[in-house]
Protein backbone atom coordinates (compact mmCIF):
# COMPACT_ATOMS: atom_id res chain seq x y z
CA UNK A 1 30.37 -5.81 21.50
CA UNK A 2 31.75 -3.71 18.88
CA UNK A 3 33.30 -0.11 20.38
CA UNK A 4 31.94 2.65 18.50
CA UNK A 5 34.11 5.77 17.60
CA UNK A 6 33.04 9.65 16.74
CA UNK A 7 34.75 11.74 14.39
CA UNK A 8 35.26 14.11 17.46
CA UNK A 9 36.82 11.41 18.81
CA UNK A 10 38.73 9.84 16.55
CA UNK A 11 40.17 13.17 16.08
CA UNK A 12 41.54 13.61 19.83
CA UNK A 13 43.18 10.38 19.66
CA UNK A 14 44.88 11.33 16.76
CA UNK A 15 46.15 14.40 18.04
CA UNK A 16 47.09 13.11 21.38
CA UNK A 17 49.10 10.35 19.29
CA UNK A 18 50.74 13.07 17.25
CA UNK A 19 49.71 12.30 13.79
CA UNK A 20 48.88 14.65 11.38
CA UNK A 21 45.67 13.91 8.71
CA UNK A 22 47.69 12.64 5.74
CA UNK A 23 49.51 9.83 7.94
CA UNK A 24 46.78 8.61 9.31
CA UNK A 25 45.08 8.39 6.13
CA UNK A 26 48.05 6.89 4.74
CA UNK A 27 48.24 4.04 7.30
CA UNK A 28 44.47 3.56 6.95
CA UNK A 29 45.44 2.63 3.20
CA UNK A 30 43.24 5.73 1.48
CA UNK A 31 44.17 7.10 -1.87
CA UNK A 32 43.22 10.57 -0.47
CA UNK A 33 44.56 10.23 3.23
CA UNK A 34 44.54 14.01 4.51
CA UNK A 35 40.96 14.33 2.73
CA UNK A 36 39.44 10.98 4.04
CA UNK A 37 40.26 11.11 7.38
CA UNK A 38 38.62 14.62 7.50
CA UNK A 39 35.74 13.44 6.33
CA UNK A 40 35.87 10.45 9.18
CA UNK A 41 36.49 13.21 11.52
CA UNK A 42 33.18 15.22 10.54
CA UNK A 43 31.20 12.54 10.94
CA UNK A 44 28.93 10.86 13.40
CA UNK A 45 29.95 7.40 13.32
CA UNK A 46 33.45 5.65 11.92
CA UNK A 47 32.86 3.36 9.73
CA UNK A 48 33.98 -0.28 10.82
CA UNK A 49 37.35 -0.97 8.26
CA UNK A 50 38.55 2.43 9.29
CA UNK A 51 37.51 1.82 13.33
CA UNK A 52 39.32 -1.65 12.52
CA UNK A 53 42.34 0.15 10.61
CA UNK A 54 42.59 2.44 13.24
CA UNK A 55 42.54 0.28 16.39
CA UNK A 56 45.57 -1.14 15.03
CA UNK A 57 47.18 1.44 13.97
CA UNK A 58 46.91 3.10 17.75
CA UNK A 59 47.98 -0.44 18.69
CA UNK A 60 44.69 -1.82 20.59
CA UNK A 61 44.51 -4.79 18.03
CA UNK A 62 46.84 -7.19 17.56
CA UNK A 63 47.77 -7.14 13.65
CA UNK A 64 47.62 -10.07 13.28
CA UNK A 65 43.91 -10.62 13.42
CA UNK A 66 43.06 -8.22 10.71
CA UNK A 67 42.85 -8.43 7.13
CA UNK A 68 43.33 -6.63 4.16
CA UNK A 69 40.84 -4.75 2.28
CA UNK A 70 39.31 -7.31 -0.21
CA UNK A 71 41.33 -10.38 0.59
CA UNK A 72 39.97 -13.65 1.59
CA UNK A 73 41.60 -17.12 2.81
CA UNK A 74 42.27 -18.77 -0.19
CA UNK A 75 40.53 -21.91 -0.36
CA UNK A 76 42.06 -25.00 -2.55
CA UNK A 77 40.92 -26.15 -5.26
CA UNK A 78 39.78 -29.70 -5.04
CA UNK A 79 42.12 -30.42 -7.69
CA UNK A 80 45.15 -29.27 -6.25
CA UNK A 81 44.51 -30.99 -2.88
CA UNK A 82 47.14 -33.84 -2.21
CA UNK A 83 46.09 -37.07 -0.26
CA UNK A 84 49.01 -39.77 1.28
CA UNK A 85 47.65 -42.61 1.19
């Protein structure tokens, strides 16, 4: 079950953590960190790559797990695939 997060929320947890807008933001990976995470902060619901972002940022995901924005396993091409035989 995925844990849902409030702005209201997400913004005591930042606080109590002792991070200002922009670092957050900045960890998150946004171009406009202070201005993006107050928008996530005003709003009902977190969206799931910032909840994601987040949970490891505030350590309660191993890093390990997640991925980048946009990347995918990289599959081999059939070509490139080497047999022993």
């Amino acid at each position: 079950m995925e844990i849902l997060m409030t702005g209201a929320e997400l913004a005591l947890a930042r606080k109590n953590r002792g991070l200002t807008e922009a670092e957050l933001g900045k960890a998150i990976g946004y171009r406009d960190p202070a201005r993006a995470v107050r928008r996530l902060e005003a709003s009902s619901a977190v969206n799931s790559r910032a909840l994601t972002m987040i949970k490891v940022i505030f350590g309660t995901v191993d890093k390990d797990n997640v991925r980048e924005r946009g990347s995918r396993p990289r599959m081999a091409h059939p070509d490139q695939l080497s047999f022993a035989f």
